[in-house]
C-alpha atoms as a PDB file:
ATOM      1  CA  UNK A   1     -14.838   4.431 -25.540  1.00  0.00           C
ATOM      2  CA  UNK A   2     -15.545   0.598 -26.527  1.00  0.00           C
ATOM      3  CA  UNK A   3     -13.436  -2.249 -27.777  1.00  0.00           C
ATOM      4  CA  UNK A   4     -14.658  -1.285 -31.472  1.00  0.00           C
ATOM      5  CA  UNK A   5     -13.470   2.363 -31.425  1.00  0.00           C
ATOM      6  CA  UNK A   6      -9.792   0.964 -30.951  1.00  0.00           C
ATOM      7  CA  UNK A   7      -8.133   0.647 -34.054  1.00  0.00           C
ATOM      8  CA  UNK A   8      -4.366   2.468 -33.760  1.00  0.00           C
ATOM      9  CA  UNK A   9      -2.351   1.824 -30.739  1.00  0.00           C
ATOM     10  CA  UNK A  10       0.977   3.809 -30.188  1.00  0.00           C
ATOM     11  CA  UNK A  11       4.007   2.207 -28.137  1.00  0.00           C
ATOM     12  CA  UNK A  12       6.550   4.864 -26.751  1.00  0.00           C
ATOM     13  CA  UNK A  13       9.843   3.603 -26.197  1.00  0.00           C
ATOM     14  CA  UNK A  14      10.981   0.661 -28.613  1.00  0.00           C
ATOM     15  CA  UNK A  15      13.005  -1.793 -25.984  1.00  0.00           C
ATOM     16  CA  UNK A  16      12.697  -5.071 -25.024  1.00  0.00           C
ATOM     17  CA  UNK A  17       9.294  -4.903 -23.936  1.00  0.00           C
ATOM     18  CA  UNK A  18       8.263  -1.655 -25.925  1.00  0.00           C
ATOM     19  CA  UNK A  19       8.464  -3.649 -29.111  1.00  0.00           C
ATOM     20  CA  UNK A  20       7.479  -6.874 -28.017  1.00  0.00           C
ATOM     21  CA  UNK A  21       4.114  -5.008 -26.678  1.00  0.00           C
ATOM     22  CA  UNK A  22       4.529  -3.298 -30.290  1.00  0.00           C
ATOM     23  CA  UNK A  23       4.332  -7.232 -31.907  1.00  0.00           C
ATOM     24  CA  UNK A  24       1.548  -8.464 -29.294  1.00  0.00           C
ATOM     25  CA  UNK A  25      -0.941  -5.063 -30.744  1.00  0.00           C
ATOM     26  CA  UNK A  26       0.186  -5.748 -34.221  1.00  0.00           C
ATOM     27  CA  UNK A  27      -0.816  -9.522 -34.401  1.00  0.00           C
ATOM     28  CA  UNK A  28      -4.086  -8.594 -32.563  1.00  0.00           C
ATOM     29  CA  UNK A  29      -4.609  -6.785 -36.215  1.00  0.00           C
ATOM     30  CA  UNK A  30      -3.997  -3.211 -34.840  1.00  0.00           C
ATOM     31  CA  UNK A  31      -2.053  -0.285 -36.425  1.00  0.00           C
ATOM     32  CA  UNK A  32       0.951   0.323 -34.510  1.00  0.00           C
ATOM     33  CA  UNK A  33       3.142   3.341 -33.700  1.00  0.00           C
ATOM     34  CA  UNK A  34       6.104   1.977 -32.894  1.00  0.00           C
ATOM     35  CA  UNK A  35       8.273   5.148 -31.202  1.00  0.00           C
ATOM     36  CA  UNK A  36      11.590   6.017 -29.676  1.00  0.00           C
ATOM     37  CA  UNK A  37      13.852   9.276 -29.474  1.00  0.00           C
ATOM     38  CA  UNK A  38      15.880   8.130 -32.231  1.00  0.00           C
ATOM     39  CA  UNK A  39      15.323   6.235 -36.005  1.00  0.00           C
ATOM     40  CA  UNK A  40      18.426   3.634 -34.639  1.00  0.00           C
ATOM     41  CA  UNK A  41      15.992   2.924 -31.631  1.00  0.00           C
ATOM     42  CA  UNK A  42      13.062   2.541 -33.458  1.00  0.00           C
ATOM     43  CA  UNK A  43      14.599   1.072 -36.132  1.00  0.00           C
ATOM     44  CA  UNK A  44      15.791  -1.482 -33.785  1.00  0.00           C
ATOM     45  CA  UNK A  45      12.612  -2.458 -32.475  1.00  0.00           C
ATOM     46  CA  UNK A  46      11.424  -2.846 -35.733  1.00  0.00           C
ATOM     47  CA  UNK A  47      14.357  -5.293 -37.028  1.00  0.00           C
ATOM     48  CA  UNK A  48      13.262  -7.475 -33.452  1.00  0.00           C
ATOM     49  CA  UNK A  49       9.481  -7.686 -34.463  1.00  0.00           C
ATOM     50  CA  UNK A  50      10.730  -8.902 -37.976  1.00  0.00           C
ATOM     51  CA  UNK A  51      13.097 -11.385 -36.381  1.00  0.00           C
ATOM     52  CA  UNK A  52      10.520 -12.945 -33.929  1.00  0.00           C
ATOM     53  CA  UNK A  53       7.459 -12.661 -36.262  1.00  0.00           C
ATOM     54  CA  UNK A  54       9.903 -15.344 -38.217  1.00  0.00           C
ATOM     55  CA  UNK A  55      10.589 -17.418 -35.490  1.00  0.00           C
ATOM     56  CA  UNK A  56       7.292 -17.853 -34.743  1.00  0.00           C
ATOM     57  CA  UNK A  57       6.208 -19.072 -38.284  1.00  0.00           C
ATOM     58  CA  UNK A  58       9.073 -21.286 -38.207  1.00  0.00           C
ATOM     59  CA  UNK A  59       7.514 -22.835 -34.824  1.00  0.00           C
ATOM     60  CA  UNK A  60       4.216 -23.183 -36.318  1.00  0.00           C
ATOM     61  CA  UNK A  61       3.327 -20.802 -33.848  1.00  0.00           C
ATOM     62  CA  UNK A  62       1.523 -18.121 -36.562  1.00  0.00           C
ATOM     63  CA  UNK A  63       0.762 -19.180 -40.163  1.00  0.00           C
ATOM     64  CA  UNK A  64       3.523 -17.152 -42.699  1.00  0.00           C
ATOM     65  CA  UNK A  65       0.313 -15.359 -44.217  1.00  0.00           C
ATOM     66  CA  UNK A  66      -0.043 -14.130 -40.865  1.00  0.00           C
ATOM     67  CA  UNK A  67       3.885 -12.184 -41.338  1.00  0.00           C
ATOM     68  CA  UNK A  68       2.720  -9.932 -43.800  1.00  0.00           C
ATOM     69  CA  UNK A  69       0.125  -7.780 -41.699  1.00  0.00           C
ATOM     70  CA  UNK A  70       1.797  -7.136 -38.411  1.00  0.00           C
ATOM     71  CA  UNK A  71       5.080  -5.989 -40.297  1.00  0.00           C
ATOM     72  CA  UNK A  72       3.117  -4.061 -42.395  1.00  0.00           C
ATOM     73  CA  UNK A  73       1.162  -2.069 -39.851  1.00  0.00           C
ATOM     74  CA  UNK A  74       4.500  -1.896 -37.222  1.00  0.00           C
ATOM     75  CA  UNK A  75       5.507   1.341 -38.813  1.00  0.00           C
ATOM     76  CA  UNK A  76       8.975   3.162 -36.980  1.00  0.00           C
ATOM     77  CA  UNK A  77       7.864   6.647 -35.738  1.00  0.00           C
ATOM     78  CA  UNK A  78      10.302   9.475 -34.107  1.00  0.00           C
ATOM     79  CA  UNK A  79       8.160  12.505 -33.772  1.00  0.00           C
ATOM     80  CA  UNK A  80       5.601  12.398 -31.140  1.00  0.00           C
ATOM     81  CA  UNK A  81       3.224  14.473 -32.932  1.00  0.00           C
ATOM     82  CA  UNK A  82       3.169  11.957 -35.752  1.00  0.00           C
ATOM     83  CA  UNK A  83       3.220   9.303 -33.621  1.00  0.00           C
ATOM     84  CA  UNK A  84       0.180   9.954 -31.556  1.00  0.00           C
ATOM     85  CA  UNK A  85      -1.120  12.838 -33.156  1.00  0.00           C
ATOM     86  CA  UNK A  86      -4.020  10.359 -34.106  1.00  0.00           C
ATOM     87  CA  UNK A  87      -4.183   7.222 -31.702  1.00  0.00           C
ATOM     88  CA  UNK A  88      -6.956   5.762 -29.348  1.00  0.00           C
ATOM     89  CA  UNK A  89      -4.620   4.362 -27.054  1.00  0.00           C
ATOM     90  CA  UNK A  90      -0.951   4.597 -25.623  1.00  0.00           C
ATOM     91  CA  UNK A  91       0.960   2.542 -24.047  1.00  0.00           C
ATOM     92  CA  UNK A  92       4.302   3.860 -22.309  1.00  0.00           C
ATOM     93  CA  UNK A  93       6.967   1.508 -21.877  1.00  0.00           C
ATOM     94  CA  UNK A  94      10.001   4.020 -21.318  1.00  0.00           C
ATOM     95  CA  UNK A  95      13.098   3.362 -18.708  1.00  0.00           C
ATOM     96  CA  UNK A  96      12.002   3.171 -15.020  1.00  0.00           C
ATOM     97  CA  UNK A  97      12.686   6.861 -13.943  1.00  0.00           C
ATOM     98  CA  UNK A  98      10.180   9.291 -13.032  1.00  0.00           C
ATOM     99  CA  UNK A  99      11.650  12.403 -14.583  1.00  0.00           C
ATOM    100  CA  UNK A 100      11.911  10.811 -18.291  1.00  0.00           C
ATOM    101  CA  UNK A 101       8.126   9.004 -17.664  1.00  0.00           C
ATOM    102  CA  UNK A 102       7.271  13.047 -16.531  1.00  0.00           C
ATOM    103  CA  UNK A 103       8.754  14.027 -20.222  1.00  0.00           C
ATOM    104  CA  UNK A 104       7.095  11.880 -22.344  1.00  0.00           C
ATOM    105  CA  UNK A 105       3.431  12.654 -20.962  1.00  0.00           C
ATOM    106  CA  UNK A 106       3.687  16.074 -20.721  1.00  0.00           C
ATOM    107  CA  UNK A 107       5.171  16.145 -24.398  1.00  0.00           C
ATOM    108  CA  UNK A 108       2.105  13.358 -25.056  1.00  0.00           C
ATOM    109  CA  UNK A 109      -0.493  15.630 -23.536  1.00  0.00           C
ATOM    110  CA  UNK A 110       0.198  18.084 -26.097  1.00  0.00           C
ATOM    111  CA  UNK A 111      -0.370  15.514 -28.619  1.00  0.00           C
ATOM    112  CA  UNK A 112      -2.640  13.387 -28.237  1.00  0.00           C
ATOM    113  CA  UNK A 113      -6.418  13.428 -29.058  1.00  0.00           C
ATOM    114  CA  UNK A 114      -8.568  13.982 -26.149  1.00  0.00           C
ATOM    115  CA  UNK A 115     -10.078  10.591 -26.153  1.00  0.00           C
ATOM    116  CA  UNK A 116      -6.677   8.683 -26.051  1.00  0.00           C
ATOM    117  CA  UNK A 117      -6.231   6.140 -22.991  1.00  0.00           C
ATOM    118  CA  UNK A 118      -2.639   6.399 -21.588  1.00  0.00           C
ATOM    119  CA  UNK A 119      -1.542   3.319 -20.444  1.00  0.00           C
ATOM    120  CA  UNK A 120       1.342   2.825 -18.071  1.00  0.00           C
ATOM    121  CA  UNK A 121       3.955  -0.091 -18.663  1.00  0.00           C
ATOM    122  CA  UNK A 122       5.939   0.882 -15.223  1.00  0.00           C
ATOM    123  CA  UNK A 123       7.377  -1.702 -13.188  1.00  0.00           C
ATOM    124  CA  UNK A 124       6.391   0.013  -9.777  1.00  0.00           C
ATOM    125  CA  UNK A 125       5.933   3.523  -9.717  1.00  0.00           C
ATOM    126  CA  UNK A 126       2.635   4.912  -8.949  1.00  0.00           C
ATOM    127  CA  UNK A 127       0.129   5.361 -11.232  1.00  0.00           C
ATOM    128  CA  UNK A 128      -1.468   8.320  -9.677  1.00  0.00           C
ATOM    129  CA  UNK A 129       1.708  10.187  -9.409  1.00  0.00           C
ATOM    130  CA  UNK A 130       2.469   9.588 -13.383  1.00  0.00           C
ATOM    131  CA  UNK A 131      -1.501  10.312 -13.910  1.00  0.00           C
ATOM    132  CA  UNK A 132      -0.785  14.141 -12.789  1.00  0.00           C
ATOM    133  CA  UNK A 133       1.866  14.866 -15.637  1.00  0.00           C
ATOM    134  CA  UNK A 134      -1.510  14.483 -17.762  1.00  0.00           C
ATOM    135  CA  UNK A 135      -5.033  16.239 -17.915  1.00  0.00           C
ATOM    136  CA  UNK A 136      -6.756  13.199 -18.253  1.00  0.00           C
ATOM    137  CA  UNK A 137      -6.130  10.895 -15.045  1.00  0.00           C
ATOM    138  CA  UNK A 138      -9.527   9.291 -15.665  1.00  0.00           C
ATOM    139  CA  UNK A 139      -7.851   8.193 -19.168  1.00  0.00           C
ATOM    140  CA  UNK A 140      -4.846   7.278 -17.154  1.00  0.00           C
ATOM    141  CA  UNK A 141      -4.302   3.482 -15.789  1.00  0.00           C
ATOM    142  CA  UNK A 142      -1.497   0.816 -15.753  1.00  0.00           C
ATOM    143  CA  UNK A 143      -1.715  -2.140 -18.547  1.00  0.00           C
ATOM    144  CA  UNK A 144       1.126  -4.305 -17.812  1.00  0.00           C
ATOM    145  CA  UNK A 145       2.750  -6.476 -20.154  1.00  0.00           C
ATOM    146  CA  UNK A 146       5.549  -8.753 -19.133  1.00  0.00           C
ATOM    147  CA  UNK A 147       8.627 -10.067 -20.648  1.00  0.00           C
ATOM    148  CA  UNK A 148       8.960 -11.257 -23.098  1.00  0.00           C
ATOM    149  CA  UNK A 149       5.019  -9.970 -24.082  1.00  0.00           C
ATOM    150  CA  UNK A 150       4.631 -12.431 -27.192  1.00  0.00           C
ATOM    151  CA  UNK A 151       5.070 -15.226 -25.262  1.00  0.00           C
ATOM    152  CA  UNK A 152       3.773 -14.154 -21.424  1.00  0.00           C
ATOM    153  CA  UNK A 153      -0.001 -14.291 -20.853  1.00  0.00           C
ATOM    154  CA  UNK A 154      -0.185 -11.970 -18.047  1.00  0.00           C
ATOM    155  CA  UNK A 155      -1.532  -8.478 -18.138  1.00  0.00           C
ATOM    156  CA  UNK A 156      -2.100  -6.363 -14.721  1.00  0.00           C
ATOM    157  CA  UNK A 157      -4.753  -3.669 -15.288  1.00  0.00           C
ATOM    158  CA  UNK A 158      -4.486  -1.128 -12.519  1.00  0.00           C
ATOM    159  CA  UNK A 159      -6.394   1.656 -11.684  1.00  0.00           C
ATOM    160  CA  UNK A 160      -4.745   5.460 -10.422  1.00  0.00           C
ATOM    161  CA  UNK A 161      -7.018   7.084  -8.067  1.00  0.00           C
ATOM    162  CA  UNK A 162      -8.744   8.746 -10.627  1.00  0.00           C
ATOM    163  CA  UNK A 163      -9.012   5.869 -12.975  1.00  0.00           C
ATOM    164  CA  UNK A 164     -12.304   5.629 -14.575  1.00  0.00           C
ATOM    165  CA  UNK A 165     -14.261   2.400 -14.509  1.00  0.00           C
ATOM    166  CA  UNK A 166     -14.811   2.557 -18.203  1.00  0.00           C
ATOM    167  CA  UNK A 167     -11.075   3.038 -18.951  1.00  0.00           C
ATOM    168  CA  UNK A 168     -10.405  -0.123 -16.431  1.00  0.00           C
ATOM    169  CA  UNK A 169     -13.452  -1.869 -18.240  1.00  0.00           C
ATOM    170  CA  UNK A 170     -12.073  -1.322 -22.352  1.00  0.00           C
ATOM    171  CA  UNK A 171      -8.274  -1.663 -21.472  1.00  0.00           C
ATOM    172  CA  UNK A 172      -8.836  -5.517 -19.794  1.00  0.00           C
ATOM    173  CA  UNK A 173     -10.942  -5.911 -23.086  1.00  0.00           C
ATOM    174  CA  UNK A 174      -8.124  -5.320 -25.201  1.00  0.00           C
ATOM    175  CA  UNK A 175      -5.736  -7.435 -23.327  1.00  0.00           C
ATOM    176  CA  UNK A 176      -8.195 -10.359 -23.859  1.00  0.00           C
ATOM    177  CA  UNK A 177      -7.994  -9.033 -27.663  1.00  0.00           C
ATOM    178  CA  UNK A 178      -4.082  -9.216 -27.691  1.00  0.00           C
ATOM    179  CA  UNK A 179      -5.037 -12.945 -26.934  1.00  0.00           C
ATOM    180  CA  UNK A 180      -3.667 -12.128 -22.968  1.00  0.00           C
ATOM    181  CA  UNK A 181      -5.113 -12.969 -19.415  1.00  0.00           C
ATOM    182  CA  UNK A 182      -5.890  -9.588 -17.790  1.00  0.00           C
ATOM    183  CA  UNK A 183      -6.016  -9.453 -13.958  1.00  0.00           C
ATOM    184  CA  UNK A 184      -7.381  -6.600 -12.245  1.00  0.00           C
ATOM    185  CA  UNK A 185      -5.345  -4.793  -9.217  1.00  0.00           C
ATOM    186  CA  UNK A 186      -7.619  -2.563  -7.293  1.00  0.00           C
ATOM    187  CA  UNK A 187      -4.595  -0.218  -5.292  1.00  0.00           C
ATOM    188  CA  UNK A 188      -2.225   1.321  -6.402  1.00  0.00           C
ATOM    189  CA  UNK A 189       0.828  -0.092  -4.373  1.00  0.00           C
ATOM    190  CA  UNK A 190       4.437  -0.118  -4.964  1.00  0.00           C
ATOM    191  CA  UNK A 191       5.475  -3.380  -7.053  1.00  0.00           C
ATOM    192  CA  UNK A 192       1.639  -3.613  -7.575  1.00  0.00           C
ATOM    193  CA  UNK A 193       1.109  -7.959  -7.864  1.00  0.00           C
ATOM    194  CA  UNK A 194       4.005  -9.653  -9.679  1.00  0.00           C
ATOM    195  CA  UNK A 195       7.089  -7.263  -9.023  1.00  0.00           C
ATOM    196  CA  UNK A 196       6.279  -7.343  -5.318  1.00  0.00           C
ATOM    197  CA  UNK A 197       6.556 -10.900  -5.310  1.00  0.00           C
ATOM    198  CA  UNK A 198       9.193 -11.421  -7.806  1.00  0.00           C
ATOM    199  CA  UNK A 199      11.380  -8.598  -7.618  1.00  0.00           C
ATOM    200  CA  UNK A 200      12.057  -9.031  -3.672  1.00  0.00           C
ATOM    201  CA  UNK A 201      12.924 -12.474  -4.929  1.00  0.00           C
ATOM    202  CA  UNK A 202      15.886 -11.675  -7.132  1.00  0.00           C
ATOM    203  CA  UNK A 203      17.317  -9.412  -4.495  1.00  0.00           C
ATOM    204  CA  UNK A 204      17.229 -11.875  -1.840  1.00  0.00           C
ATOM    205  CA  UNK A 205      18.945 -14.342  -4.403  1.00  0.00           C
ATOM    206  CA  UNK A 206      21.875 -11.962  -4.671  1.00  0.00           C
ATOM    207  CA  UNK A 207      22.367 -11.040  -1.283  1.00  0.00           C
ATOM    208  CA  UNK A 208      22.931 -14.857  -0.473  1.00  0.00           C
ATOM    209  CA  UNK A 209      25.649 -15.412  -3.617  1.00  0.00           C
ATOM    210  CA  UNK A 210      27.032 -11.457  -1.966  1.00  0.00           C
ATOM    211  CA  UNK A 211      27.101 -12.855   1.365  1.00  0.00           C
ATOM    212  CA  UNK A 212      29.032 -16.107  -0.534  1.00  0.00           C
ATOM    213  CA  UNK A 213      26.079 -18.652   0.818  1.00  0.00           C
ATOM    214  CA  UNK A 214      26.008 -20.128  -2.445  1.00  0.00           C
ATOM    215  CA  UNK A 215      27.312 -19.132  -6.118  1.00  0.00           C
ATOM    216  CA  UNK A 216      25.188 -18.311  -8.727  1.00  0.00           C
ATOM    217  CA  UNK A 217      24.700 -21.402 -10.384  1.00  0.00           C
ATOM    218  CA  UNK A 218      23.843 -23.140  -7.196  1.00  0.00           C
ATOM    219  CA  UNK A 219      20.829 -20.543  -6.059  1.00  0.00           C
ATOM    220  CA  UNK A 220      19.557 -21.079  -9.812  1.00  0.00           C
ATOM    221  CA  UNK A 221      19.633 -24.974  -9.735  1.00  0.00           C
ATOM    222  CA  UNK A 222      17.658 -24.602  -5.986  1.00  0.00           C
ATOM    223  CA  UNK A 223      14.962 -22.007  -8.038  1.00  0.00           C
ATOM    224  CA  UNK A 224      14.494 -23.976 -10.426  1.00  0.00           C
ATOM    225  CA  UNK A 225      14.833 -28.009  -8.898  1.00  0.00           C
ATOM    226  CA  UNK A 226      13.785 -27.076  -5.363  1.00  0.00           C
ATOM    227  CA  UNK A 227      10.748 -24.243  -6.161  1.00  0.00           C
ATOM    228  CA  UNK A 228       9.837 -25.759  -9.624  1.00  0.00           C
ATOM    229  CA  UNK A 229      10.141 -22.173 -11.450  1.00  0.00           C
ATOM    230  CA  UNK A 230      10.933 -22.289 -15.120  1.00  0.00           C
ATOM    231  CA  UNK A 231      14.001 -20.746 -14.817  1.00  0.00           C
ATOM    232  CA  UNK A 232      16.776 -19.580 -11.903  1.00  0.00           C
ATOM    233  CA  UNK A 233      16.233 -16.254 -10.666  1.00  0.00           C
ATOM    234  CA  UNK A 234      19.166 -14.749 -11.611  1.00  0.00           C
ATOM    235  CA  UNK A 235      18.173 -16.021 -15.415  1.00  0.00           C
ATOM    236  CA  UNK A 236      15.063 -14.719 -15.053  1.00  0.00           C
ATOM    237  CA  UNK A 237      16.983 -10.696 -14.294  1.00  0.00           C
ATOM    238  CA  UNK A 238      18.970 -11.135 -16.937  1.00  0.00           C
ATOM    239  CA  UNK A 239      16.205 -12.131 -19.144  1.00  0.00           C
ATOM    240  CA  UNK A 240      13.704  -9.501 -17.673  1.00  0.00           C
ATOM    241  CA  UNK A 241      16.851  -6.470 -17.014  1.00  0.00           C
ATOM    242  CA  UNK A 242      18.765  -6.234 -14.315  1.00  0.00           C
ATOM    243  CA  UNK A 243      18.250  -2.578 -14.338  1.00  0.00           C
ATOM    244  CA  UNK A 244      14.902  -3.045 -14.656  1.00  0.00           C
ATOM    245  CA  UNK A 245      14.827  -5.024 -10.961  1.00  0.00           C
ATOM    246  CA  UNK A 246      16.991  -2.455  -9.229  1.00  0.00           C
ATOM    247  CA  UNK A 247      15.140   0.411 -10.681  1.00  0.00           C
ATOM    248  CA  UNK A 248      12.063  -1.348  -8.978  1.00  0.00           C
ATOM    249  CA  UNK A 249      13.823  -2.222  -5.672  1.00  0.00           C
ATOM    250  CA  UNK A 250      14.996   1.605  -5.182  1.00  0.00           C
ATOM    251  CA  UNK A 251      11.205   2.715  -5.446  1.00  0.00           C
ATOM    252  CA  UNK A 252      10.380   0.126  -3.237  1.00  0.00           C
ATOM    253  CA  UNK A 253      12.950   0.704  -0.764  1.00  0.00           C
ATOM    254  CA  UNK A 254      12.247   4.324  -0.971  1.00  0.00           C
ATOM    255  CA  UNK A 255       8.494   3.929  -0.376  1.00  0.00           C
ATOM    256  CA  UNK A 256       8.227   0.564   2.290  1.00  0.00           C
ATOM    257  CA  UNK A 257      11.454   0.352   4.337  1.00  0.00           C
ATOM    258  CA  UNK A 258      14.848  -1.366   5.009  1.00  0.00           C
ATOM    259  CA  UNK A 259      13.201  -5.028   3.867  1.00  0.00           C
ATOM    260  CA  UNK A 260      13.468  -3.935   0.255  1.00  0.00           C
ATOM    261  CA  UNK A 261      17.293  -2.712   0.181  1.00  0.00           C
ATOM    262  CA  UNK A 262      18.963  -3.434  -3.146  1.00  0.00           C
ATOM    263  CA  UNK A 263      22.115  -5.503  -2.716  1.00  0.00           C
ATOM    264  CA  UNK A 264      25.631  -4.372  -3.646  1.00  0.00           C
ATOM    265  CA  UNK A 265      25.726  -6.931  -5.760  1.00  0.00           C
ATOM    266  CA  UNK A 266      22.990  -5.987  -7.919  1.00  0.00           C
ATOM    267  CA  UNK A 267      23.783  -2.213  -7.269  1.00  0.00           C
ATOM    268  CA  UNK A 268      26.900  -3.359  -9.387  1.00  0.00           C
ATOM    269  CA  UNK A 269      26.297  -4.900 -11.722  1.00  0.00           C
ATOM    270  CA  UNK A 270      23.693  -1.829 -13.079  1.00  0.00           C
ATOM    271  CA  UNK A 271      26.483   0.599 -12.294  1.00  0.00           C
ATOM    272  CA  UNK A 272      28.601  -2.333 -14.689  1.00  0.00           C
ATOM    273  CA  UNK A 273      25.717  -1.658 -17.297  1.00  0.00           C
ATOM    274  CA  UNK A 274      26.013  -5.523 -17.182  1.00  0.00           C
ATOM    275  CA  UNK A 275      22.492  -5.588 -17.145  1.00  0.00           C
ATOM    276  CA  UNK A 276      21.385  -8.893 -18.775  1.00  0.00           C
ATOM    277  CA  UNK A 277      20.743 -10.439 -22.245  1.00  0.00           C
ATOM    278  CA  UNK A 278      20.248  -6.723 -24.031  1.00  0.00           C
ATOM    279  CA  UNK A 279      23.868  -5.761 -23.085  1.00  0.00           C
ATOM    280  CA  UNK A 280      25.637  -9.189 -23.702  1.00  0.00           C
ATOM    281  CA  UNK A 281      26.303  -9.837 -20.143  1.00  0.00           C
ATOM    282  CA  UNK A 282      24.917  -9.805 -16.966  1.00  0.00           C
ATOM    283  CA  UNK A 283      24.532 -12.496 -13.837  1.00  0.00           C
ATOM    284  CA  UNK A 284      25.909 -15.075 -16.413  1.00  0.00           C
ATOM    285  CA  UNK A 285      27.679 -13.821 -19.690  1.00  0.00           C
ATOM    286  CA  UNK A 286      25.105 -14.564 -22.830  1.00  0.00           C
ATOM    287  CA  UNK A 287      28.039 -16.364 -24.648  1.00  0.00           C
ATOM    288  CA  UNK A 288      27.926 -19.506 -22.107  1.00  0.00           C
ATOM    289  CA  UNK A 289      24.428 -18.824 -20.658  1.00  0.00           C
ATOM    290  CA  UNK A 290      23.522 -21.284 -22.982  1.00  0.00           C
ATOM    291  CA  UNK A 291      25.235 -24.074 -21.484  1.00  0.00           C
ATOM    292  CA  UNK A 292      25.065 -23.041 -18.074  1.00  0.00           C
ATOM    293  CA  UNK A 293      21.138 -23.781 -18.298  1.00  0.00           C
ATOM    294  CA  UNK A 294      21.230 -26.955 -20.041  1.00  0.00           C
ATOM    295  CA  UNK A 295      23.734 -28.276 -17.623  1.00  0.00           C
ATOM    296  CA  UNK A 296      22.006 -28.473 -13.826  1.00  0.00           C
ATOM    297  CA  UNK A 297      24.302 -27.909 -11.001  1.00  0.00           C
ATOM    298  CA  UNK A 298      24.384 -31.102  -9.045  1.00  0.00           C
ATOM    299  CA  UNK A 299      23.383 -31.080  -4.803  1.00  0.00           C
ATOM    300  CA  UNK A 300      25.426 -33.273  -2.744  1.00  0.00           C
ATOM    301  CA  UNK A 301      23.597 -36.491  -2.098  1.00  0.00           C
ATOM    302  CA  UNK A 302      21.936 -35.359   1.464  1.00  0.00           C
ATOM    303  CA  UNK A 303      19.983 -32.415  -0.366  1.00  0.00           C
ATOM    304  CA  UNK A 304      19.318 -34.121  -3.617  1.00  0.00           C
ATOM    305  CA  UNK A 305      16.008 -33.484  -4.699  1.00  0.00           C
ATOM    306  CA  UNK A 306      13.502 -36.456  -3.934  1.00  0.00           C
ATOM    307  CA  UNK A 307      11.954 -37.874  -7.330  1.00  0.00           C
ATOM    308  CA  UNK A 308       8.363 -37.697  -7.078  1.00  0.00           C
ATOM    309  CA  UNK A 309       7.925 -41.081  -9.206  1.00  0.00           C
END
């Protein structure tokens, strides 16, 4: 298959970053299968493309001739069958759990032409073992968006062991379509680039406010003032799902060892389903999040950080 052969891509699951990948495709000019289990999902996702399409006209960001096209081709599907019953490529961005992921492909597989690419949105869990729920693991890769997708530039392309060349080859072509910067990651390990830097990150950010080091707002103001990161890490799970981060950690845990245990205070907060900005609350509570970045905790004048002027 070649770049020019794309034309419909389908999106399974319409969350945070299903529908934001959903947006990304559809302002690329693609037809877009937008799909979830239910029409309130999907529905959802829908009502969030339409609300950020508009925000990004209002920031001069897209011209509002460009609103009409993407909304247009975004169209809310329910059945698999209709959603994918026709589409070059796939891309999966269901929860984090192996048995749903298992599901959806097999249920896919019946589907879906035999020339469809199935791309994987997961957060850690190996490509390979998601590429056997299919007949096509040659088809089969990872093409990783990250939150939130409109505005993140970032795609990881990874290959399964069976991965063909050509699939690795057209996918990272259509990342540079969606207007992205597609890196290539040659193994398929746990975390694969980002998460296994970033995710570890997080956790070790709540076991110091656990293990009452520091508070919250003081580990942020040290991520942010001290490493020069856009944001605090504990904004940056509640932004990206806390769930999301623990769901990772698990795997990882599971797979490479003690160094990756999940706090208790994460553990708790997903068993809370407090899990960040899509349920209201999370590491801060979205009501005062607000202020809580625009207001810097202060250091004490001995760890102050140096001006650079």
């Amino acid at each position: 298959m070649d770049l020019d052969d794309i034309n419909t891509v389908a999106v399974l699951g319409a969350g945070n970053m299903g529908h934001g990948i959903a947006e990304v495709a559809a302002l690329a000019g693609y037809d877009v299968h937008l799909r979830d289990i239910n029409e309130e999902f999907v529905q959802d996702g829908y009502d969030q493309i339409e609300w950020s399409l508009g925000k990004l006209a209002e920031n001069d960001r897209i011209g509002k001739t460009s609103l009409r096209r993407p909304s247009s081709a975004s169209r809310p599907f329910v059945d698999m069958e209709e959603a994918c019953g026709d589409v070059d490529v796939v891309i999966e961005a269901v929860p984090e759990q192996m048995a749903i992921k298992q599901d959806v492909y097999e249920e896919l597989e019946s589907v879906a032409p035999d020339h469809t690419i199935f791309a994987t949105n997961t957060s850690s869990l190996s490509i390979t073992d998601l590429a056997e729920f299919t007949e096509r693991p040659e088809q089969f890769l990872r093409d990783a968006l990250f939150q939130p997708p409109v505005r993140m530039d970032l795609v990881e392309v990874i290959s399964g062991a069976e991965s063909a060349d050509e699939t690795l080859d057209v996918i990272e072509e259509l990342a540079d379509d969606f207007g992205k910067s597609p890196v290539r990651v040659h193994k398929d390990e746990p975390g694969f680039i980002v998460n296994r830097v970033l995710v570890p990150l997080m956790n070790e950010a709540t076991w110091l406010v656990h293990e009452d080091h520091a508070t919250i707002e003081e580990v942020d103001s040290t991520t942010k003032y001290g490493m020069g990161l856009p944001m605090g890490s504990f904004e940056l799970a509640d932004m990206t799902g806390i769930d999301i981060g623990y769901h990772v950690l698990e795997y990882m845990h599971d797979v490479l060892g003690d160094t990756y245990e999940p706090s208790p205070l994460f553990e708790q907060k997903v068993e809370n389903e407090n899990l960040g900005t899509k349920t209201g609350k999370g590491f801060y509570d979205t009501r005062t999040a607000r202020e809580q970045r625009s207001r810097p905790t202060k250091f004490p004048r001995s760890s102050r950080p140096v001006s650079s002027r």
